[in-house]
Structure formats: C-alpha cells, structure tokens
C-alpha atoms as a PDB file:
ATOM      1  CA  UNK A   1      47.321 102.185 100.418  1.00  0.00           C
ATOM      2  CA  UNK A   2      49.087 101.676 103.827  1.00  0.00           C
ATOM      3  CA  UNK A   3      52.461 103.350 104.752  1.00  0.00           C
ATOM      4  CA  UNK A   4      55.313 100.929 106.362  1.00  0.00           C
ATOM      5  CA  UNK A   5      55.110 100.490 110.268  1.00  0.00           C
ATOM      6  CA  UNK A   6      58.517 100.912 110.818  1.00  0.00           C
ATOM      7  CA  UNK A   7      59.773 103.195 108.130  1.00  0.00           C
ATOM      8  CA  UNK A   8      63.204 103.131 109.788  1.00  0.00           C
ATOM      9  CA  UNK A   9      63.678  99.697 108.343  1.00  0.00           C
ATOM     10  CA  UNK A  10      63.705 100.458 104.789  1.00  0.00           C
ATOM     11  CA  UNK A  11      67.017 102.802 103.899  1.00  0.00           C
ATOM     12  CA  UNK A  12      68.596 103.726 100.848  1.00  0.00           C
ATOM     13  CA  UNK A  13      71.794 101.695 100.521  1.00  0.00           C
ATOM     14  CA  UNK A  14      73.021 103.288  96.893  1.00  0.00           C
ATOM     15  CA  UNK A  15      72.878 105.993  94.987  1.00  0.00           C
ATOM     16  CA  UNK A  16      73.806 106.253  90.974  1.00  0.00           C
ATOM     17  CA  UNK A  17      73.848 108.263  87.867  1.00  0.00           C
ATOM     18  CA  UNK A  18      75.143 107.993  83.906  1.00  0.00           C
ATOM     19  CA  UNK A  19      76.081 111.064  82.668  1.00  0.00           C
ATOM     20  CA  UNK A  20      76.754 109.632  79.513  1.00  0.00           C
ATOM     21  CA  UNK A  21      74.086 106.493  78.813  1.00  0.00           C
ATOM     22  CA  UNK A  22      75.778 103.265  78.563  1.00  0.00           C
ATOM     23  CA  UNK A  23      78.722 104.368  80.278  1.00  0.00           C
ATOM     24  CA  UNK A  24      80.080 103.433  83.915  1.00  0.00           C
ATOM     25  CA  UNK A  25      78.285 104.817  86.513  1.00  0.00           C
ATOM     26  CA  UNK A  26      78.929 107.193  89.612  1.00  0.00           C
ATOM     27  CA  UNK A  27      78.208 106.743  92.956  1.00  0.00           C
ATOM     28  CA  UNK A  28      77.278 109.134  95.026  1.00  0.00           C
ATOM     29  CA  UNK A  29      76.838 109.785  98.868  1.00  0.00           C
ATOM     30  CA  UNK A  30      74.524 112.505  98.685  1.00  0.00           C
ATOM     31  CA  UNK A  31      72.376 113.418  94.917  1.00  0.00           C
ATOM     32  CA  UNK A  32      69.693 115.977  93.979  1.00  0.00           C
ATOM     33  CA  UNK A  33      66.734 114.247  92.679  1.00  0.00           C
ATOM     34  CA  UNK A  34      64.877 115.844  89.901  1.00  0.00           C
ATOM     35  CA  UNK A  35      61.773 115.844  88.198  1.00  0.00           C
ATOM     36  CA  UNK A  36      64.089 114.363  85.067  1.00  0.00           C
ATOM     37  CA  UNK A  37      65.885 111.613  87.430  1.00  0.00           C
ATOM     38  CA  UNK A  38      69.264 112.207  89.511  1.00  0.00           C
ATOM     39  CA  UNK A  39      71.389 115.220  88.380  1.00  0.00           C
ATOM     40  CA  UNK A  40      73.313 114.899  85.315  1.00  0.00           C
ATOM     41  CA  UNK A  41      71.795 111.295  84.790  1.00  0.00           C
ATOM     42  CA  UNK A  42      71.849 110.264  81.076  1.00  0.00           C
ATOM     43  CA  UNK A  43      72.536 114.045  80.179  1.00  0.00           C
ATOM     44  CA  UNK A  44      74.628 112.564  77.030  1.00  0.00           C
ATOM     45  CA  UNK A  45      74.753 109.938  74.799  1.00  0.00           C
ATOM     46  CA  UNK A  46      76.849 108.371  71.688  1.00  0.00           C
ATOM     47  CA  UNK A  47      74.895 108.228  68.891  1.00  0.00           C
ATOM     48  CA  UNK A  48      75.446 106.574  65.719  1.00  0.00           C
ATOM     49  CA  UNK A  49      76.195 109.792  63.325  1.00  0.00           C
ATOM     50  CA  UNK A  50      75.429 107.235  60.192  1.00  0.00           C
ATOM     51  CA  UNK A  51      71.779 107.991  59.839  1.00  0.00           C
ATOM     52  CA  UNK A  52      69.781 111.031  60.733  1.00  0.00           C
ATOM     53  CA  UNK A  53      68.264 111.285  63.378  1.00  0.00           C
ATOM     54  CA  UNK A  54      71.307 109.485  64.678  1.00  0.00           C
ATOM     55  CA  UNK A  55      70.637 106.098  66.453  1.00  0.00           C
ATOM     56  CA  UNK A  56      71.547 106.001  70.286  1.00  0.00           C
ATOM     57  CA  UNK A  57      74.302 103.751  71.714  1.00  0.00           C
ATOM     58  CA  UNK A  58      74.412 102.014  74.157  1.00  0.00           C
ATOM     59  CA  UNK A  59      75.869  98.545  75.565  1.00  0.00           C
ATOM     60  CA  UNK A  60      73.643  96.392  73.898  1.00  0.00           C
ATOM     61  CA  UNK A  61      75.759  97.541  70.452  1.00  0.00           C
ATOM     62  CA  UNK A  62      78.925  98.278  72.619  1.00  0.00           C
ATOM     63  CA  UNK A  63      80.051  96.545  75.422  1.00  0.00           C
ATOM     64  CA  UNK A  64      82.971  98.303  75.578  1.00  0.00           C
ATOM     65  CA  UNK A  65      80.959 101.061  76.749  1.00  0.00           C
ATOM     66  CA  UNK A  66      80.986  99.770  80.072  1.00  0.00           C
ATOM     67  CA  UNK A  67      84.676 100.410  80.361  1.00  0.00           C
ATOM     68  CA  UNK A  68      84.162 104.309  79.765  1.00  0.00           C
ATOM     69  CA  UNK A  69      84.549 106.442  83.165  1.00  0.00           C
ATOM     70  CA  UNK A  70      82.862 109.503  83.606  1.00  0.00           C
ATOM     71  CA  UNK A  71      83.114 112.652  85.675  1.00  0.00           C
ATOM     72  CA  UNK A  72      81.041 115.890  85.514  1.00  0.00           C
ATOM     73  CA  UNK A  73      82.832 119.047  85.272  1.00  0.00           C
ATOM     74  CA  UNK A  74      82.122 122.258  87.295  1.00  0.00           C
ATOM     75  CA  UNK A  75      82.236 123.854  83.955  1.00  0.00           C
ATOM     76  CA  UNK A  76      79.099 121.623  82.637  1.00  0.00           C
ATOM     77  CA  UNK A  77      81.615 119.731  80.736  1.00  0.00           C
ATOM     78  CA  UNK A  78      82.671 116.167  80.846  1.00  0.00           C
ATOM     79  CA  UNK A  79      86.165 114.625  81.378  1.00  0.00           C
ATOM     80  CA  UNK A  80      86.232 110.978  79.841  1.00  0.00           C
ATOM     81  CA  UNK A  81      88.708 108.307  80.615  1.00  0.00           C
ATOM     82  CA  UNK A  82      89.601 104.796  80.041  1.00  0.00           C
ATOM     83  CA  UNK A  83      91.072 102.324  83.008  1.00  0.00           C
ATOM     84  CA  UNK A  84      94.601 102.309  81.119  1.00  0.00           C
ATOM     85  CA  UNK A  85      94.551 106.262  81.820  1.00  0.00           C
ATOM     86  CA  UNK A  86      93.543 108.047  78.953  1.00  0.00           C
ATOM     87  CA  UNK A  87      91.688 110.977  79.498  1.00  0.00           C
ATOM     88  CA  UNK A  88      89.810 113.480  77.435  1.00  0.00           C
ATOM     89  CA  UNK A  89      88.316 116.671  78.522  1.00  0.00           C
ATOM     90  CA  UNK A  90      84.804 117.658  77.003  1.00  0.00           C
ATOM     91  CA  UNK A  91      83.285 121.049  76.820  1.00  0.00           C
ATOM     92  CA  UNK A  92      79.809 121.541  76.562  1.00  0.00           C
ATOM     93  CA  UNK A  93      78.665 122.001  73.641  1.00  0.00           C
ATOM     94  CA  UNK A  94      77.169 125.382  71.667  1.00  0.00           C
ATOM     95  CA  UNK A  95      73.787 125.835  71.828  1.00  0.00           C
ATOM     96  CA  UNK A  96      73.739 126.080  68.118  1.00  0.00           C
ATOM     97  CA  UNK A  97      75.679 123.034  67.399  1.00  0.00           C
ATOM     98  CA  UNK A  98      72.596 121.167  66.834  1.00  0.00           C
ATOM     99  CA  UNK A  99      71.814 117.457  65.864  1.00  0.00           C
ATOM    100  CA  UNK A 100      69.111 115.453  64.879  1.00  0.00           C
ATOM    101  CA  UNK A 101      68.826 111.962  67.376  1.00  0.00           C
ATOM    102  CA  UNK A 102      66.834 109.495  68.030  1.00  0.00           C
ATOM    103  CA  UNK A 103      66.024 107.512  71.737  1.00  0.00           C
ATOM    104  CA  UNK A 104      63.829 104.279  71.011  1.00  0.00           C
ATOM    105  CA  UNK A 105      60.620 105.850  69.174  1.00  0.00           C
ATOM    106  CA  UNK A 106      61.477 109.521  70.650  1.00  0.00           C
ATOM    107  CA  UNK A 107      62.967 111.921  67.829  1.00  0.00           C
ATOM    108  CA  UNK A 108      64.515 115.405  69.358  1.00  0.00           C
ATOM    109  CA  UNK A 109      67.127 117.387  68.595  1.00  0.00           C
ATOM    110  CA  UNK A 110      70.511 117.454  70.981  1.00  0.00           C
ATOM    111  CA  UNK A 111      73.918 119.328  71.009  1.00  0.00           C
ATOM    112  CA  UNK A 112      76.892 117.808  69.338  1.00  0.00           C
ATOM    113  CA  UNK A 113      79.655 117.888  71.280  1.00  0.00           C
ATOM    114  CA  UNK A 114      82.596 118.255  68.422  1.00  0.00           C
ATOM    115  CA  UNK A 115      84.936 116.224  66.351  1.00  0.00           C
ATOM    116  CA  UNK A 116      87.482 115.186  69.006  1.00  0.00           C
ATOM    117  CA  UNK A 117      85.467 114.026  71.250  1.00  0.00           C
ATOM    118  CA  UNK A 118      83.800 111.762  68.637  1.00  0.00           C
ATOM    119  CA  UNK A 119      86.862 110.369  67.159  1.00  0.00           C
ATOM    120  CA  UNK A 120      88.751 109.504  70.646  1.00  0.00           C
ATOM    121  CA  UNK A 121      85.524 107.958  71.616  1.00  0.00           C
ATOM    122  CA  UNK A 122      85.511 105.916  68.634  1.00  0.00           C
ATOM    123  CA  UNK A 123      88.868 105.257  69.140  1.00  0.00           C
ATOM    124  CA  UNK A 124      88.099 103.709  72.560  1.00  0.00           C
ATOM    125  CA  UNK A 125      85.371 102.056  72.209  1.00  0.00           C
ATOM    126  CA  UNK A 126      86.365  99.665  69.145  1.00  0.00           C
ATOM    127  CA  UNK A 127      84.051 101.209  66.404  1.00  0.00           C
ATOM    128  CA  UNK A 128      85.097 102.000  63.090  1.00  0.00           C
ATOM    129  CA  UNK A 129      82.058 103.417  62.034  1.00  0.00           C
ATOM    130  CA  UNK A 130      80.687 107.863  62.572  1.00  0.00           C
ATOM    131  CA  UNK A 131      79.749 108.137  65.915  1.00  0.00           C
ATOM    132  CA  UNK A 132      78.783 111.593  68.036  1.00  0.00           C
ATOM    133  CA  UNK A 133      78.819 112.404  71.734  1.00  0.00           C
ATOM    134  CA  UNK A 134      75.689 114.713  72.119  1.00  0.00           C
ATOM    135  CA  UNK A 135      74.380 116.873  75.342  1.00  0.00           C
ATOM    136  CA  UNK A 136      70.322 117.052  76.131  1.00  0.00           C
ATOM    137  CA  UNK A 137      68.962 120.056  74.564  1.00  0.00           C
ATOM    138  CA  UNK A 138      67.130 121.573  77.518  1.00  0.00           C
ATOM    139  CA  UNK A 139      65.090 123.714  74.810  1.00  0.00           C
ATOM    140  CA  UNK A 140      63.639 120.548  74.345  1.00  0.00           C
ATOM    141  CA  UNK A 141      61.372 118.152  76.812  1.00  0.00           C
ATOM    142  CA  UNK A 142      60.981 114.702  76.155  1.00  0.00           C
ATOM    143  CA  UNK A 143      57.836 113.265  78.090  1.00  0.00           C
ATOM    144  CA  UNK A 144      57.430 109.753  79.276  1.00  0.00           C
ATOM    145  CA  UNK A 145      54.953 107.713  78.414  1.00  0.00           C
ATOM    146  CA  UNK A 146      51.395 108.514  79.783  1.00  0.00           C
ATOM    147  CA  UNK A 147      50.315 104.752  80.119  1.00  0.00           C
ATOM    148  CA  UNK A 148      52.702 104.525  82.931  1.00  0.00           C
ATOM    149  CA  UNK A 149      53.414 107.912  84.154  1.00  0.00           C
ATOM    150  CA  UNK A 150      50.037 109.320  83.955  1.00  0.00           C
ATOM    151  CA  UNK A 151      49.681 112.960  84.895  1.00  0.00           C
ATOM    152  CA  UNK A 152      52.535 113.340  87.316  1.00  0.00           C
ATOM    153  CA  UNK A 153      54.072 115.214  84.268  1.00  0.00           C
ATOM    154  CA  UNK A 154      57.036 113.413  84.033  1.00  0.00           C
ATOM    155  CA  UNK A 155      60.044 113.927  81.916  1.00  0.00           C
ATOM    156  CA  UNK A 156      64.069 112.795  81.379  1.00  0.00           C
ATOM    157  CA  UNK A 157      66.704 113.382  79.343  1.00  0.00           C
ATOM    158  CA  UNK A 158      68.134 110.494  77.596  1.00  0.00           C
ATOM    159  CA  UNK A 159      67.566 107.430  79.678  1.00  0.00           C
ATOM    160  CA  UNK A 160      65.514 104.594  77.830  1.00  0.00           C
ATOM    161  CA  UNK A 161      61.891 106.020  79.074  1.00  0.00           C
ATOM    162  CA  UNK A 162      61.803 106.978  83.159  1.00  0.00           C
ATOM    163  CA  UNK A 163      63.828 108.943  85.319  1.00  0.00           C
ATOM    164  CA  UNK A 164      64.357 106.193  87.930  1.00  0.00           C
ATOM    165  CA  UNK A 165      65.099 102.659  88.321  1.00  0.00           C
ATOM    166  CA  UNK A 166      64.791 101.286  91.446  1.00  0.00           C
ATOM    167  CA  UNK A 167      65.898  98.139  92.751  1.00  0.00           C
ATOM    168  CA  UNK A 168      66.330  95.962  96.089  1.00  0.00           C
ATOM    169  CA  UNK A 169      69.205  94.107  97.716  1.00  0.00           C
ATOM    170  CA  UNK A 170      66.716  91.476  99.111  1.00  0.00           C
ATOM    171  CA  UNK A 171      65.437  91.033  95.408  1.00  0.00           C
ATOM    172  CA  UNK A 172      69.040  90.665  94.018  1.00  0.00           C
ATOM    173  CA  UNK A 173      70.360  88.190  97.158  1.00  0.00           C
ATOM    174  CA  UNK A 174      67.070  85.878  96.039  1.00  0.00           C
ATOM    175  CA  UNK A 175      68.426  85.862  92.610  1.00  0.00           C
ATOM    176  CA  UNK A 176      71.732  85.398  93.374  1.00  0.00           C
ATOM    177  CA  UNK A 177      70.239  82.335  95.502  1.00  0.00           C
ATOM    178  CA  UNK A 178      68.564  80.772  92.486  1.00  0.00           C
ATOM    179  CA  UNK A 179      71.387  81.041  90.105  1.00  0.00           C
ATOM    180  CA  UNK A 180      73.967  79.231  92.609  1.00  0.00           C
ATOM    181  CA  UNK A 181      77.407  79.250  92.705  1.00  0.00           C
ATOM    182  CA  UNK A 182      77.883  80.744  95.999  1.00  0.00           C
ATOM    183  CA  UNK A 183      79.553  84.127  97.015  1.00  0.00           C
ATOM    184  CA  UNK A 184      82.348  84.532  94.686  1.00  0.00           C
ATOM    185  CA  UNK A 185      79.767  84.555  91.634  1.00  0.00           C
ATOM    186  CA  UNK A 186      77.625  86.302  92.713  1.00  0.00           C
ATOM    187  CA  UNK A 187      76.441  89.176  90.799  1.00  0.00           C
ATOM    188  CA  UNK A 188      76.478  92.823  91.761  1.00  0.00           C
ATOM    189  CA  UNK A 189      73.983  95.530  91.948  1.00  0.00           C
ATOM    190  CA  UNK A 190      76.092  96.993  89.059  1.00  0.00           C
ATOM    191  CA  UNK A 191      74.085  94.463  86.580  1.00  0.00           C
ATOM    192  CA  UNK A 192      71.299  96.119  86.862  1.00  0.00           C
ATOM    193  CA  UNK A 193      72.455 100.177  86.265  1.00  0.00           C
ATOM    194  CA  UNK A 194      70.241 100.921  89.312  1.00  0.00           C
ATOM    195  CA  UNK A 195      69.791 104.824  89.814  1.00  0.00           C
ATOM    196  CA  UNK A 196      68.316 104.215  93.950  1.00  0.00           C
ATOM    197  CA  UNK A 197      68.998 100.957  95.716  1.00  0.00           C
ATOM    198  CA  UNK A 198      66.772 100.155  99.017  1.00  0.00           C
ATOM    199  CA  UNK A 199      67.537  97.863 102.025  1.00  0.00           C
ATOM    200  CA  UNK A 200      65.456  96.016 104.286  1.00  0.00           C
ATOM    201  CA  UNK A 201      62.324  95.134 101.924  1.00  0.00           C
ATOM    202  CA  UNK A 202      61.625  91.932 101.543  1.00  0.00           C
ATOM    203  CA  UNK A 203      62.200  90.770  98.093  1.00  0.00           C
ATOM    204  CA  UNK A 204      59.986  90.806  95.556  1.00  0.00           C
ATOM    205  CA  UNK A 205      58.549  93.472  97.920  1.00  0.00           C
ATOM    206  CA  UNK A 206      58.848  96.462  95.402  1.00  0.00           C
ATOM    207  CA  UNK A 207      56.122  94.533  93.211  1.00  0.00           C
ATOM    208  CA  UNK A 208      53.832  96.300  95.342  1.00  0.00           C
ATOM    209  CA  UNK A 209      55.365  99.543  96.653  1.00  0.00           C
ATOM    210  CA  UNK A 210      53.239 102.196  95.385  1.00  0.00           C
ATOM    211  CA  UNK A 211      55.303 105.667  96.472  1.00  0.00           C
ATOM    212  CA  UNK A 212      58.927 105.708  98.005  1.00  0.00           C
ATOM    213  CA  UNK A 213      59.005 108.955 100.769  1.00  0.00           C
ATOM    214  CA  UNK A 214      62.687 109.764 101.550  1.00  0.00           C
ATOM    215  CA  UNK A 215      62.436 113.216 103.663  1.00  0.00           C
ATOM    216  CA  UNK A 216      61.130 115.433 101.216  1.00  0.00           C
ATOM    217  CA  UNK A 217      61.623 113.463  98.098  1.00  0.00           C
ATOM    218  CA  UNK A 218      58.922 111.386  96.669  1.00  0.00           C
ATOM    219  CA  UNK A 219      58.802 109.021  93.748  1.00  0.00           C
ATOM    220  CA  UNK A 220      56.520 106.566  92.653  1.00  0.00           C
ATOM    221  CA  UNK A 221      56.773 103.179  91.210  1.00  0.00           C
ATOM    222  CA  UNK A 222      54.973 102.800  87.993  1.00  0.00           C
ATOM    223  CA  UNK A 223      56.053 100.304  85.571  1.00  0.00           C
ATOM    224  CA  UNK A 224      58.201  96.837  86.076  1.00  0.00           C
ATOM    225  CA  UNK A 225      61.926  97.235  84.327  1.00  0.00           C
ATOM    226  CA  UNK A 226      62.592  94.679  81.214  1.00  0.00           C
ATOM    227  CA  UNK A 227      65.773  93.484  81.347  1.00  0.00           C
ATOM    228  CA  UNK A 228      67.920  92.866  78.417  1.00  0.00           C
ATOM    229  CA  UNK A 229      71.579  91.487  77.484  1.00  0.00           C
ATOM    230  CA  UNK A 230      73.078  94.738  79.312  1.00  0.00           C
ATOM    231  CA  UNK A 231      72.777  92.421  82.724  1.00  0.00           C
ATOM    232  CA  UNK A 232      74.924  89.925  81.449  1.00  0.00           C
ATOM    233  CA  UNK A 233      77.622  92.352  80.898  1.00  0.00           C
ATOM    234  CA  UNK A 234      80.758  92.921  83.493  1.00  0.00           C
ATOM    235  CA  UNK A 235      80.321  96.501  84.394  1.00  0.00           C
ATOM    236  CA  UNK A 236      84.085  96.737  85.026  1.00  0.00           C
ATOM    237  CA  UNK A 237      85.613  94.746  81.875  1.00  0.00           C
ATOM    238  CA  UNK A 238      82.465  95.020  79.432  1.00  0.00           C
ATOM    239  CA  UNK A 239      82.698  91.038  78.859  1.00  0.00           C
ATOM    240  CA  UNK A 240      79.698  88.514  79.040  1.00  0.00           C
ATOM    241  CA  UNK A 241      81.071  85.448  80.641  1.00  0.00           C
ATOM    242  CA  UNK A 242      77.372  84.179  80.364  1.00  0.00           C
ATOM    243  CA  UNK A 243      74.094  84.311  80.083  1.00  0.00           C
ATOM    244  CA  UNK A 244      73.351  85.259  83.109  1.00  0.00           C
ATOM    245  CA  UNK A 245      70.732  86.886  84.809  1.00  0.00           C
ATOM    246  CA  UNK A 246      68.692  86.025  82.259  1.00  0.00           C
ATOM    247  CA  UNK A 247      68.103  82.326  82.097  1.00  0.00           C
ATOM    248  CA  UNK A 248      67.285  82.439  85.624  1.00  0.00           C
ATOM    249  CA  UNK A 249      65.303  85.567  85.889  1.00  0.00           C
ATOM    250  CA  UNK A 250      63.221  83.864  83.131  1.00  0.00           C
ATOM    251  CA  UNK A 251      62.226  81.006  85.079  1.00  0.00           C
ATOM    252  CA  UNK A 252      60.636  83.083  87.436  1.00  0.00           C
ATOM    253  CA  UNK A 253      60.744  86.594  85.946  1.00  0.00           C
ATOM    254  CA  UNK A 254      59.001  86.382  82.733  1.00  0.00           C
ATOM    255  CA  UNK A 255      56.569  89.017  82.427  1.00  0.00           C
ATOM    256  CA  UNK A 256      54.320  88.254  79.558  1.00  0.00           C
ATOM    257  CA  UNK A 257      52.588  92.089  79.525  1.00  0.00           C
ATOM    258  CA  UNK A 258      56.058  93.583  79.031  1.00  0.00           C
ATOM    259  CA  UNK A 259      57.272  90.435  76.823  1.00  0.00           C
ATOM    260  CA  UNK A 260      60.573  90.155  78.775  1.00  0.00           C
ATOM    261  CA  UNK A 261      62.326  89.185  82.677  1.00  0.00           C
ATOM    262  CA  UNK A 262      61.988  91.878  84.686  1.00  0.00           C
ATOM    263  CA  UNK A 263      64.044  93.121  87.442  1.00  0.00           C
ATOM    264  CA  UNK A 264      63.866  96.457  89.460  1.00  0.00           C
ATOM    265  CA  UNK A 265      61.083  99.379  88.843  1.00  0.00           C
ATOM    266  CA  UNK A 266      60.783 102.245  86.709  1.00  0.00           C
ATOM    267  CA  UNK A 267      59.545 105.543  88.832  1.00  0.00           C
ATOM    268  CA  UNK A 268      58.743 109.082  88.382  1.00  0.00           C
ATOM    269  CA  UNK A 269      59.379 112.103  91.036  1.00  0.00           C
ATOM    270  CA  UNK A 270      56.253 113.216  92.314  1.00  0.00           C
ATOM    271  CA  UNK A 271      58.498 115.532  94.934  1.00  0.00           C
ATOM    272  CA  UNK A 272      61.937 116.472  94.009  1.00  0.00           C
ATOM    273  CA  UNK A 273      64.698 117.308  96.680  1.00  0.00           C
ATOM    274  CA  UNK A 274      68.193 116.037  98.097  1.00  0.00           C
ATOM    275  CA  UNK A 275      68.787 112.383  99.565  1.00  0.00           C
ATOM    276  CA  UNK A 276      71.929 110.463 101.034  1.00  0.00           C
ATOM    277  CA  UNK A 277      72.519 106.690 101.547  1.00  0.00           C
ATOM    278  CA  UNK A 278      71.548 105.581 105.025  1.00  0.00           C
ATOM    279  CA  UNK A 279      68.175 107.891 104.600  1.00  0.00           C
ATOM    280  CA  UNK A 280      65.413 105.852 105.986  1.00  0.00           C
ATOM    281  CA  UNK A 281      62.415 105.222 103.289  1.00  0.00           C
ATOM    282  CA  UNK A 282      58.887 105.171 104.184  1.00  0.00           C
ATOM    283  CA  UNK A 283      56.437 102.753 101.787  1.00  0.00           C
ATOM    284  CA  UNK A 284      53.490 103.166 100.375  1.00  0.00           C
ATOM    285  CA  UNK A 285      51.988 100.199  98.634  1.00  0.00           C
ATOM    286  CA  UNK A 286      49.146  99.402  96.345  1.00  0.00           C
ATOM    287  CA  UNK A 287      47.197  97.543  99.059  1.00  0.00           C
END
C-alpha cells in the first residue's frame, strides 16, 4: 500500500445523511462520523406493518419516498414534510414501544414511532396498505457482514449493510460522458444517495483506494456498491424518466461477483471523528 503524493489533491466535495432510509437526504457542511456511518444516518425507517417482522421500505417499493424531507430535532425527534408544505412533527419513540422488523436477511427489534406518524406518512406517500415509522433500537447492534468488513467490528443502523458509501465526481462525469446528452441531462450525485463524495481522483480511481484519511477520521473501502432501480429515480420529484444509469453502467459496470452494475464503494470507520467539505483526503490503495 502507498499513500497519495499530494494528498492536498483529493478533498471531500459532499457530505450526506438519511435519517429516515429512502427519504431525501441532508447535506451537511460539517458531520460527525461514527463507527455506525454519519450521525443520525438511516436512524429510521418505514416498514411495512403487514407482516411481522415488518418488511423495510424503501424507494424501490416507493418512489414517492424520495419526495419526503427530513430534519433532525434537538429533541431526538424528527419533523417530516412534503414540498407542498405539510409538516409533521415526530417524537421519539418509548423505549418500550417495541417492534419486530426486518432489513434484507437482518431480523431486530426497533421502536415504533406511533399511529400518527404512520397514517400521515401513508397518507403522503400514496400507500393504502399498514405501514410504521420505526427508530434504531440502540439496545440492539446489527453487525455487517464479516466477508467484507472483517474484524474492524463494524456496525449501522438501518442502511442496506455498511455505514458508508462513497463515491467520486470524476467517476460520475465519466458516466455522465458515456450516457450523452450533454449538460442539461446530466445526472447528479443525488442518484447515487452518496454518504462522502471525493474530488480530484481520477475515475474509476476508488477501485483501488484501500483507506480514506481525512484528519483524524479513517474509513476503509471494502466492498463495490450494486446499484439498483433507486438510480433511475429523480431525487427531487420521485419519477423515473428512464432507465438510466443502468443501461449504461451495465455496459461497462457489470460486476459478475456481486451479480449487478456497480457504482461507488461501501466502507467501514476504522477511526471515527468530525470532517467538513473542502477537507483534503489522503489515499491509501491496495497496491
């Protein structure tokens, strides 16, 4: 492993969490990285309330999802609102309000967050069916895989298996490239539900970053990112005017150990801490 010559070069251009998962994201200047991913990221979920352990829900069932805004509370709360200005205030739920739930293959039990929040949700989002909004039980640890994350101990709330996903604006600019269609369709960052964004790698690059240093903070790269029908979806309106990324990420993406495109990196923190966009990153690769 070698560490970049000119770390200055490489700086973090964006910064993002999802309190709730499948939701809008937030932006931040500044975030606290933890061993679970970036504060509050993927804390809560919907759930489909029709079987038990309920089923999570994201944008892949609900595209509408990506019209949902969400801020964090002081309070540990949320407050949940729509574009056309609806707004609902969420208070964290009872630690004894407890629900069975289910991420993927991962079965644990959450923290229901009440009957109003579940029916405006459902309201909102278009879905006639029992739904819950649910909190991470933090009595309860849900480990990522060991095939990837080996012993770094690694663990996150609700997101689909790894605290981080990393991507590159060199990586995205190619793929814009190869789609076509110049400027004004060209897709943002937003696609891809990034949590850390880097600048000044060459793309591609991140194929064979081993460690990301950014002052204190270190994470590691360990797994590529399968992408799925989420990326085609407009992060603003929750359509899919097509079927892109996809068809061109899987002329050149296709990745047959994962059996999908890929797109961005999967990472755990080996050293939590605080970082800001503009922070210079120094690279470790595989090499």
């Amino acid at each position: 492993m070698h560490t970049s010559e000119s770390p200055d070069s490489v700086t973090v251009t964006g910064l993002f969490s999802y309190p709730v998962k499948g939701a809008r994201g937030i932006a931040h200047e500044r975030a606290s990285v933890l061993m679970t991913g970036l504060a509050n990221d993927r804390e809560w979920m919907v759930v489909d309330a029709r079987s038990s352990p309920a089923q999570f829900i994201t944008q892949r069932e609900c595209a509408a999802m990506a019209t949902l805004r969400v801020d964090v509370n002081d309070d540990g709360g949320l407050t949940l609102a729509t574009d056309h200005g609806d707004a609902l205030s969420v208070e964290a739920p009872s630690r004894n309000a407890l629900i069975k739930v289910k991420v993927w293959n991962h079965e644990t039990v959450a923290l229901d967050a009440g009957d109003v929040a579940a029916k405006w949700l459902a309201r909102k989002l278009g879905l006639s069916h029992a739904i819950r909004l649910v909190r991470f039980n933090r009595d309860m640890r849900r480990e990522c895989s060991r095939l990837y994350a080996g012993d770094s101990g690694a663990h996150t709330y609700f997101a689909d298996g790894y605290p981080i996903l990393v991507t590159n604006t060199a990586s995205l600019a190619d793929l814009n490239r190869r789609i076509g269609g110049g400027a004004n369709r060209a897709l943002p960052m937003n696609r891809f539900r990034p949590n850390l964004v880097i600048n000044g790698l060459p793309a591609w690059d991140e194929d064979h970053v081993d460690t990301l240093t950014m002052g204190k903070v270190v994470i590691k790269l360990i797994k590529h990112c399968v992408r799925c029908e989420v990326t085609t979806t407009d992060q603003t309106t929750g359509s899919r005017p097509s079927e892109e990324p996809l068809n061109t990420l899987a002329r050149f993406r296709n990745n047959g150990e994962f059996g999908g495109v890929t797109f961005g990196w999967n990472a755990v923190v080996l050293t939590p801490g605080n970082v800001a966009t503009g922070d210079p990153v120094s690279i470790g690769y595989r090499f």
